[in-house]
PDB file of N, CA and C in Angstrom:
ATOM      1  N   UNK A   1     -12.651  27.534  23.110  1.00  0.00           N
ATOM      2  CA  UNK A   1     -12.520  27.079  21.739  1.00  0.00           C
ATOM      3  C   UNK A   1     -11.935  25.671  21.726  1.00  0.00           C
ATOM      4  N   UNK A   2     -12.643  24.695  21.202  1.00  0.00           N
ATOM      5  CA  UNK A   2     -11.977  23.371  20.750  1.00  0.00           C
ATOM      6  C   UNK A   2     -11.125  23.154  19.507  1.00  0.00           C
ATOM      7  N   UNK A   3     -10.279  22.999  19.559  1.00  0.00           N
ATOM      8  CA  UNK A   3      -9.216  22.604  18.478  1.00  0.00           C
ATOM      9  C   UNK A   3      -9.331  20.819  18.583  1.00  0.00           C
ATOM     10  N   UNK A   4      -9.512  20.732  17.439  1.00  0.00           N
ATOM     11  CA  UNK A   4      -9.571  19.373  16.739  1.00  0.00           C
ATOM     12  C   UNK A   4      -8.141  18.557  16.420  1.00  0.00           C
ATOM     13  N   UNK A   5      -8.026  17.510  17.265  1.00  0.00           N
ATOM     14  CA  UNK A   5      -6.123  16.847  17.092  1.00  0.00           C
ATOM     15  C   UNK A   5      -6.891  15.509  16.334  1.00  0.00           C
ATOM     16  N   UNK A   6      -5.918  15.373  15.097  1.00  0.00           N
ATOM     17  CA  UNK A   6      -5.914  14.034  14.519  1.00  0.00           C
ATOM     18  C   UNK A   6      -4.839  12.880  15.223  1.00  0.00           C
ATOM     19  N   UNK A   7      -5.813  12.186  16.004  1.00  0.00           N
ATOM     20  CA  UNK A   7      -5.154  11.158  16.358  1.00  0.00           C
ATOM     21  C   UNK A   7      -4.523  10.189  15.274  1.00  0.00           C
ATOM     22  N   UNK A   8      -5.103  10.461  13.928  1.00  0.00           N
ATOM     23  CA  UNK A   8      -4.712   9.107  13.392  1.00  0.00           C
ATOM     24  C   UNK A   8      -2.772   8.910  13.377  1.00  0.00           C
ATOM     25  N   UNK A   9      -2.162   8.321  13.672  1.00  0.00           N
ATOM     26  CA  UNK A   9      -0.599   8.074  13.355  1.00  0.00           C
ATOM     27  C   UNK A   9       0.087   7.173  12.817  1.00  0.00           C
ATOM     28  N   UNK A  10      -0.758   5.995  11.648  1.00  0.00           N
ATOM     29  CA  UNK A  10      -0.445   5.612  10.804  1.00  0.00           C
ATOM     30  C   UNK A  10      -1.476   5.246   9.580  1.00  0.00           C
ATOM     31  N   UNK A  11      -1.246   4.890   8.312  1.00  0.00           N
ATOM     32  CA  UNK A  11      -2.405   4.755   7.295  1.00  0.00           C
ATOM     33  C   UNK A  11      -1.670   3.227   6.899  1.00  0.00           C
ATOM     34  N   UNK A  12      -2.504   2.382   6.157  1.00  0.00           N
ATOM     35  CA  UNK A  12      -1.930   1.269   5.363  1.00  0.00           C
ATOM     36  C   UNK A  12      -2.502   1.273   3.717  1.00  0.00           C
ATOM     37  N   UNK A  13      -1.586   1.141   2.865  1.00  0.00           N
ATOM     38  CA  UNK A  13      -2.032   1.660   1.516  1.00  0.00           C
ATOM     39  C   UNK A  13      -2.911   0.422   0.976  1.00  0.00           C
ATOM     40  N   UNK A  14      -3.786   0.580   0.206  1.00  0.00           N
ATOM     41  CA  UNK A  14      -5.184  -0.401  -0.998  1.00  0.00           C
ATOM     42  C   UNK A  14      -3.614  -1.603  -1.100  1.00  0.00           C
ATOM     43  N   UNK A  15      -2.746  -1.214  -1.384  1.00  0.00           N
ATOM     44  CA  UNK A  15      -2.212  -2.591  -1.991  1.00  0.00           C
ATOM     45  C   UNK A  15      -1.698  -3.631  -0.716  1.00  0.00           C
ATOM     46  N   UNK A  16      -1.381  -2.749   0.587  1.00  0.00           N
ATOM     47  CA  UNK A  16      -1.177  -4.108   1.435  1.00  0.00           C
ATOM     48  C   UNK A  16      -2.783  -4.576   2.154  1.00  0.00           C
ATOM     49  N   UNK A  17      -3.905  -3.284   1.723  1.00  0.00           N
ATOM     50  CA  UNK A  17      -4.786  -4.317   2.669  1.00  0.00           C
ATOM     51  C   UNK A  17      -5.105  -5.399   1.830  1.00  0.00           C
ATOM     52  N   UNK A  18      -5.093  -4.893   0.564  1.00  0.00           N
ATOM     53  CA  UNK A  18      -5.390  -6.100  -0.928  1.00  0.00           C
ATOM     54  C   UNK A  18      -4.400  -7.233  -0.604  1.00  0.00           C
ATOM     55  N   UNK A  19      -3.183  -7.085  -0.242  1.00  0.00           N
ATOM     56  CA  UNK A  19      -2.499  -8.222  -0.121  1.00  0.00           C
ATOM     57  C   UNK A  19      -3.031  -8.893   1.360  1.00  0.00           C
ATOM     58  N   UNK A  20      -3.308  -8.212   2.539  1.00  0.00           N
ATOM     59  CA  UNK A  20      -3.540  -8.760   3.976  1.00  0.00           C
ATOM     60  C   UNK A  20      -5.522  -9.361   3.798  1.00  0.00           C
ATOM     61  N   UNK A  21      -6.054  -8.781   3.228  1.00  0.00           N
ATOM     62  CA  UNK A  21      -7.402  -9.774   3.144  1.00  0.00           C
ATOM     63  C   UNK A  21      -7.354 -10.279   1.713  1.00  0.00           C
ATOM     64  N   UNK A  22      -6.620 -10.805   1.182  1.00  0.00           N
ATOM     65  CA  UNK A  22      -6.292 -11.351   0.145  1.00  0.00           C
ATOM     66  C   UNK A  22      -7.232 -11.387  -1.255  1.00  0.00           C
ATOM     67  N   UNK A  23      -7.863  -9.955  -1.477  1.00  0.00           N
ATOM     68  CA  UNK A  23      -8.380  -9.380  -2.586  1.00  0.00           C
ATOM     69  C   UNK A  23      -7.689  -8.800  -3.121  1.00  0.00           C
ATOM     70  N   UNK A  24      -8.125  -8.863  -4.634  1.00  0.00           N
ATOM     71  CA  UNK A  24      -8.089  -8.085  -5.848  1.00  0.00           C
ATOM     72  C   UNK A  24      -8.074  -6.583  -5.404  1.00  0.00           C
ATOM     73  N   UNK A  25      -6.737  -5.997  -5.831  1.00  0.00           N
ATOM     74  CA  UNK A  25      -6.665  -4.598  -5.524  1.00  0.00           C
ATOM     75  C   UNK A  25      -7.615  -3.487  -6.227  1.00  0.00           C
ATOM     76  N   UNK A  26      -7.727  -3.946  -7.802  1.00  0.00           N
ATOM     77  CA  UNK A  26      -8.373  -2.837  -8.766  1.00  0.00           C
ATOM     78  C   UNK A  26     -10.132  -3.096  -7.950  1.00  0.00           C
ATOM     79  N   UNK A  27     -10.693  -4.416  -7.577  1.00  0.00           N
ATOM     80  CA  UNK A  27     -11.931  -4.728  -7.317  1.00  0.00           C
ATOM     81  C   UNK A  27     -11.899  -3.745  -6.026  1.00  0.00           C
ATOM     82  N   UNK A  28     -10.964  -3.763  -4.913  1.00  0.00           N
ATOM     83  CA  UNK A  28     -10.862  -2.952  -3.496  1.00  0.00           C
ATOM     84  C   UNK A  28     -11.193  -0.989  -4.105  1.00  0.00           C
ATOM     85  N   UNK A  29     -10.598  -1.162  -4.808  1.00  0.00           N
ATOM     86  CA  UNK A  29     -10.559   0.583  -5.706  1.00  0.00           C
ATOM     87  C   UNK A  29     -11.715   0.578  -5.857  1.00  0.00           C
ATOM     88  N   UNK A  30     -12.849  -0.062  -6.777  1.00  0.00           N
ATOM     89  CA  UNK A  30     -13.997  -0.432  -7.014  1.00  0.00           C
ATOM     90  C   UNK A  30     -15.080   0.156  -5.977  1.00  0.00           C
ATOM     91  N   UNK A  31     -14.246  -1.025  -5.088  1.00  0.00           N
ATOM     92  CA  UNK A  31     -15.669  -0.850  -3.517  1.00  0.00           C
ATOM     93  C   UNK A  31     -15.173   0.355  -2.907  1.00  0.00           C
ATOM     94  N   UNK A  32     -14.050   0.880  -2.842  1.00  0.00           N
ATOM     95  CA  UNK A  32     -13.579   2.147  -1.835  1.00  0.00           C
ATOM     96  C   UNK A  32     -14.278   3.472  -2.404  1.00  0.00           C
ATOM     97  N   UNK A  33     -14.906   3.388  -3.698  1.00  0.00           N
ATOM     98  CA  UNK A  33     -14.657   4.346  -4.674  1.00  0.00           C
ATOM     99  C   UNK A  33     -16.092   5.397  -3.531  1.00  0.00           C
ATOM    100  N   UNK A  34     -16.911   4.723  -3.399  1.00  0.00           N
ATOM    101  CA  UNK A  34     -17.827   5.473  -2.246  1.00  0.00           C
ATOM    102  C   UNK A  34     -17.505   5.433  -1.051  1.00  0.00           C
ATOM    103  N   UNK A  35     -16.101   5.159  -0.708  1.00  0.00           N
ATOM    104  CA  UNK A  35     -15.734   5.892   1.066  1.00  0.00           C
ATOM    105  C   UNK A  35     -15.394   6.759   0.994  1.00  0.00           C
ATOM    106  N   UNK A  36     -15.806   7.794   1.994  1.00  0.00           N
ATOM    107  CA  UNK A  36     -15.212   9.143   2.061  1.00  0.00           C
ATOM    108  C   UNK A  36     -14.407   9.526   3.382  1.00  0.00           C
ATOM    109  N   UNK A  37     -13.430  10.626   3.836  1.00  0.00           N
ATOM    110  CA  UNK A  37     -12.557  10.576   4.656  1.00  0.00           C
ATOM    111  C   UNK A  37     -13.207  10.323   5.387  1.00  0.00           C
ATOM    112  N   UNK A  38     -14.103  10.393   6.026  1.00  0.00           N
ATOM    113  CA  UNK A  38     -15.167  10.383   7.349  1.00  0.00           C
ATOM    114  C   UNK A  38     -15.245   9.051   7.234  1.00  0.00           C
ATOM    115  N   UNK A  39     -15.217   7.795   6.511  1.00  0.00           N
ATOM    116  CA  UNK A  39     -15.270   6.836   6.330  1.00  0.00           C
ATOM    117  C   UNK A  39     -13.645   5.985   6.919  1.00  0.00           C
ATOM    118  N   UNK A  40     -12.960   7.265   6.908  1.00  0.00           N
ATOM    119  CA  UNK A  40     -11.297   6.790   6.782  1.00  0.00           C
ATOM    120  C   UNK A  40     -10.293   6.526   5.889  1.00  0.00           C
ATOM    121  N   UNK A  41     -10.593   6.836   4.599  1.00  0.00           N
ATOM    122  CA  UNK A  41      -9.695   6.559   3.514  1.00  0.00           C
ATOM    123  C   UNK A  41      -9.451   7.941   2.833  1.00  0.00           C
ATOM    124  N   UNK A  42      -7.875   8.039   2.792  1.00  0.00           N
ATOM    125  CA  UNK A  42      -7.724   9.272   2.288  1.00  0.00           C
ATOM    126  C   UNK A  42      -6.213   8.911   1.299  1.00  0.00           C
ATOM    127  N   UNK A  43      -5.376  10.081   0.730  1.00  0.00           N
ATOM    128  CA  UNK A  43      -4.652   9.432  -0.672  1.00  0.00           C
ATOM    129  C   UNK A  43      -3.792  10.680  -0.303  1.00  0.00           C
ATOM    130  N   UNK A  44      -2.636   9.578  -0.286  1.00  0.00           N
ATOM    131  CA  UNK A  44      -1.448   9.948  -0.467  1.00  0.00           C
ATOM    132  C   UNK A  44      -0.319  10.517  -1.141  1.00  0.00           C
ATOM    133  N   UNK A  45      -0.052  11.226  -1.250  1.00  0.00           N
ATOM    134  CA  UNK A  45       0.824  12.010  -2.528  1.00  0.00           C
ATOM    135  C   UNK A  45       2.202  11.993  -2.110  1.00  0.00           C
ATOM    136  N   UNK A  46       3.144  11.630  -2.777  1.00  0.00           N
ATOM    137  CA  UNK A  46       4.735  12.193  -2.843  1.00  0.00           C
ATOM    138  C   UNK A  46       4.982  12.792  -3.955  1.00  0.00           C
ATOM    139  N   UNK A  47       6.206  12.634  -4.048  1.00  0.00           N
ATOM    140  CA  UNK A  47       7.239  13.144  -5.132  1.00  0.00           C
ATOM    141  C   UNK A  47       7.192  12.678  -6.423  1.00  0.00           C
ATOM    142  N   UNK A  48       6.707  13.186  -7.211  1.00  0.00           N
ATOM    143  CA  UNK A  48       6.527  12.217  -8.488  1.00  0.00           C
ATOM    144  C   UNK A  48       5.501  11.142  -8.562  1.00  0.00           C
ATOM    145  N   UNK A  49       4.789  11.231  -7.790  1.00  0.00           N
ATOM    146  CA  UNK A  49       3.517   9.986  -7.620  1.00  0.00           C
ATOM    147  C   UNK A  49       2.265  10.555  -7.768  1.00  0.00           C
ATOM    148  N   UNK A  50       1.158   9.998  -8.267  1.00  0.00           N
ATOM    149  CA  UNK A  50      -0.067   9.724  -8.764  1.00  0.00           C
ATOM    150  C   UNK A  50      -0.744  10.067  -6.840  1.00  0.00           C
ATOM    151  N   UNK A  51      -0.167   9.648  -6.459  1.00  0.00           N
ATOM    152  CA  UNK A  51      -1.303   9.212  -5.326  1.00  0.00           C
ATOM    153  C   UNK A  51      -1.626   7.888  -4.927  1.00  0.00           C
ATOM    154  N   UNK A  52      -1.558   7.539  -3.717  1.00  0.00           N
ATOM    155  CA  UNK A  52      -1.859   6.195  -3.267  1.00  0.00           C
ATOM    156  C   UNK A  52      -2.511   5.929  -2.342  1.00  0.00           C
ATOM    157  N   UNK A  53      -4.442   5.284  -2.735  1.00  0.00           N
ATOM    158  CA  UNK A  53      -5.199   5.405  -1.529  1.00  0.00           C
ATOM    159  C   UNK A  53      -4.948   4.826  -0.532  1.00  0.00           C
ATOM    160  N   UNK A  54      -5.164   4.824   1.043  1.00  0.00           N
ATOM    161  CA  UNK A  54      -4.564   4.100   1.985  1.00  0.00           C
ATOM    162  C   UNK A  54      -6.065   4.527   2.899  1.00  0.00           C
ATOM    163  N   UNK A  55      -5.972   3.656   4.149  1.00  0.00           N
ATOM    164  CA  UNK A  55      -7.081   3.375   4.866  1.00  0.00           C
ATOM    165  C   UNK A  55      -6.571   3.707   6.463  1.00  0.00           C
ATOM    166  N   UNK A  56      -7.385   4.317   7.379  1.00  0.00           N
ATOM    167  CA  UNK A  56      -6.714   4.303   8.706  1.00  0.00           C
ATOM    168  C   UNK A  56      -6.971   3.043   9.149  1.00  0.00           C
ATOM    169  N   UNK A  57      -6.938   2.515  10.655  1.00  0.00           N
ATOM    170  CA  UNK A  57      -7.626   1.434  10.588  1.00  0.00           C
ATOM    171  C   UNK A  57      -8.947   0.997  11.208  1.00  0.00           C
ATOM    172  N   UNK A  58      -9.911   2.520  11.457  1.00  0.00           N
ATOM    173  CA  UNK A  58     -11.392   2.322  10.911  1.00  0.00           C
ATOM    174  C   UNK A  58     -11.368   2.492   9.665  1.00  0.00           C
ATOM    175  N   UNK A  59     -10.587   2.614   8.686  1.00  0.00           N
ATOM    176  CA  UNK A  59     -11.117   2.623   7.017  1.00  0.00           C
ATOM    177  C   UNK A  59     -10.892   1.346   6.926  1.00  0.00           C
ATOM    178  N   UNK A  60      -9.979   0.774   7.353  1.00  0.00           N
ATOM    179  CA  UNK A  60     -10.010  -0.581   7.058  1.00  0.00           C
ATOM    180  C   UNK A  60     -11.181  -1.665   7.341  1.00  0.00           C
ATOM    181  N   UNK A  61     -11.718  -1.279   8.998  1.00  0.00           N
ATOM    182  CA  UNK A  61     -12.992  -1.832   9.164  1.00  0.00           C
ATOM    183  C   UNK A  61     -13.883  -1.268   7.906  1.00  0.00           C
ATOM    184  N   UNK A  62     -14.302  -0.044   7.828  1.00  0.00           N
ATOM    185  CA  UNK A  62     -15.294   0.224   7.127  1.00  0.00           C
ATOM    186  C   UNK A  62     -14.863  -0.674   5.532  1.00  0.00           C
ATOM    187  N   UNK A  63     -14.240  -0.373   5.217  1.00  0.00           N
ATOM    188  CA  UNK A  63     -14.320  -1.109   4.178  1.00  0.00           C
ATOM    189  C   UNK A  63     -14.351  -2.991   4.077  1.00  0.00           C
ATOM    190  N   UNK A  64     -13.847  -3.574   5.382  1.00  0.00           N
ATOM    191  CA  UNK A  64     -14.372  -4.899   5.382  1.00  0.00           C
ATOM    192  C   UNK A  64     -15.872  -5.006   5.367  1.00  0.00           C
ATOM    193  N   UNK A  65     -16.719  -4.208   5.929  1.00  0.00           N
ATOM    194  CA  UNK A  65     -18.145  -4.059   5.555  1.00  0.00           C
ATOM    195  C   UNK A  65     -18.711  -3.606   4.214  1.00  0.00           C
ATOM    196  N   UNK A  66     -18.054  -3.407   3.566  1.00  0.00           N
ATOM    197  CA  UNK A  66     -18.424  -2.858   2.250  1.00  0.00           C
ATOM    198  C   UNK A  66     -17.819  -4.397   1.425  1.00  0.00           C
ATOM    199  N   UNK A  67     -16.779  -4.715   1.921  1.00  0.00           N
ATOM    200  CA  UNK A  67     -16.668  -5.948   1.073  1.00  0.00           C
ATOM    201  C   UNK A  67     -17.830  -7.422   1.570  1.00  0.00           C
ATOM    202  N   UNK A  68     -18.348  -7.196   2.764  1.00  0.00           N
ATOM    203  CA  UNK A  68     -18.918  -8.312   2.801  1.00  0.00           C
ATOM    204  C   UNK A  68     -20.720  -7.852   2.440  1.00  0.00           C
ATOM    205  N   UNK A  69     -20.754  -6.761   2.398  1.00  0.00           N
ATOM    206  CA  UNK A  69     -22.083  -6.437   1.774  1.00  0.00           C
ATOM    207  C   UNK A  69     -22.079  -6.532   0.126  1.00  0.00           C
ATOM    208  N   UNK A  70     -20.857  -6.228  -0.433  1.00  0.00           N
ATOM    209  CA  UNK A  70     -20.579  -6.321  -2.032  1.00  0.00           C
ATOM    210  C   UNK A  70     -20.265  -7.945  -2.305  1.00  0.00           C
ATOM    211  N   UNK A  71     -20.162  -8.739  -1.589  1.00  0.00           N
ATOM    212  CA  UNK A  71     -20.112 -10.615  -1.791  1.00  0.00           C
ATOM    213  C   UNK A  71     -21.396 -11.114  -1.830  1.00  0.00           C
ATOM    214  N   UNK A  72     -22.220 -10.894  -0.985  1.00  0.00           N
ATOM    215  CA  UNK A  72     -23.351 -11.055  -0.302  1.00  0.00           C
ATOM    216  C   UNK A  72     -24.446 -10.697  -1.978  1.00  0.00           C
ATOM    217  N   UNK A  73     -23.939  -9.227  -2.070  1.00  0.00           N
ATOM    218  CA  UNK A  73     -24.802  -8.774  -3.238  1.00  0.00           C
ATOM    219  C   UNK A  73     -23.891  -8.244  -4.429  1.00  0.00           C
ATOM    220  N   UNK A  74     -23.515  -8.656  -5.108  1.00  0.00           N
ATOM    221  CA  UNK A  74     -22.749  -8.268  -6.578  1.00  0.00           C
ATOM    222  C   UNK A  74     -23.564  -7.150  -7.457  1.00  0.00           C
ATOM    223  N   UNK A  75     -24.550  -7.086  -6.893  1.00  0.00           N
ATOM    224  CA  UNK A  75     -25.009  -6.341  -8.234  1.00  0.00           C
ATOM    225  C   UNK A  75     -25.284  -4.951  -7.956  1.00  0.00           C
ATOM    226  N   UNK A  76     -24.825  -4.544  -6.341  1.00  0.00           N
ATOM    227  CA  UNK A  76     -24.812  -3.628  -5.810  1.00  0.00           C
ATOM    228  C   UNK A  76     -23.886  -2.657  -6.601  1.00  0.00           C
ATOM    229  N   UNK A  77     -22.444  -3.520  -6.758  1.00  0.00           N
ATOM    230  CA  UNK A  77     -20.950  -2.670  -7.148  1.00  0.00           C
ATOM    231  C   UNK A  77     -21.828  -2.451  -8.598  1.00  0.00           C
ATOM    232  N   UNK A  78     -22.415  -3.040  -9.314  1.00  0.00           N
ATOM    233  CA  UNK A  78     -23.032  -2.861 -10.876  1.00  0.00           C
ATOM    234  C   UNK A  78     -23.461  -1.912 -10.566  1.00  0.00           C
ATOM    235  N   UNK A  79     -24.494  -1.292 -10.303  1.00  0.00           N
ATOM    236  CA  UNK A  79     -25.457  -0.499 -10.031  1.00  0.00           C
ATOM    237  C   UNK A  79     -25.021   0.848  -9.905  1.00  0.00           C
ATOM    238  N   UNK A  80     -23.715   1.096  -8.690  1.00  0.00           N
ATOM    239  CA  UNK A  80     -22.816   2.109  -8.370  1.00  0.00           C
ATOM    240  C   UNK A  80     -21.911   2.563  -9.381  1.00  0.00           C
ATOM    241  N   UNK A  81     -21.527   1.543 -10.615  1.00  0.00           N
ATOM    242  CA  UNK A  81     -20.948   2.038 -11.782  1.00  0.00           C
ATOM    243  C   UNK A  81     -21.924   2.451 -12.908  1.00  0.00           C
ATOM    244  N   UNK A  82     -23.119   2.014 -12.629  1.00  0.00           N
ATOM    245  CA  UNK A  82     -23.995   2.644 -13.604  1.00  0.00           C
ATOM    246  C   UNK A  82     -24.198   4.099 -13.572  1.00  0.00           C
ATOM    247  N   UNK A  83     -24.305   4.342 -11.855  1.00  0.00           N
ATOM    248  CA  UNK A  83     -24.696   5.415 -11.524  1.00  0.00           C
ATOM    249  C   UNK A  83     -23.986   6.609 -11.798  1.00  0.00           C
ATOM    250  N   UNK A  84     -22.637   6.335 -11.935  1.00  0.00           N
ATOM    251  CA  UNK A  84     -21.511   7.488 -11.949  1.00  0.00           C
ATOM    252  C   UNK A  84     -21.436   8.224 -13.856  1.00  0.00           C
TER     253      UNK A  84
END
């Protein structure tokens, strides 16, 4: 039997990668809104908190590809809010 170990051992939250590639946080929410954990982004809960999405750091890659495919083409992120 294989048992599955999560290597991951740290996350970085939407607002420091927004501050470290120096984007707009609500626009990062935007583009993340179609990553899924398998992608690497998963949300954080404490004590009294909403939740705070954060990225491993393949979510972080994956989502630098999502931002340079959403520059490239703007009307992609349109399209994905139409859709929902």
């Amino acid at each position: 039997m294989t048992t599955h170990v999560n290597k991951v051992h740290h996350v970085t939250t939407i607002a420091r990668v927004a501050e470290q590639l120096g984007e707009d946080e609500d626009w990062l929410h935007d583009v993340a809104s179609e990553m899924e954990i398998e992608d690497g982004v998963i949300w954080v809960y404490g004590v009294g908190e909403d939740g705070v999405l954060a990225f491993t750091d393949f979510g972080i890659e994956s989502l630098i590809e999502l931002i340079k495919m959403y520059k490239e083409d703007p009307t992609l992120l349109k399209r994905y809010d139409q859709q929902q």
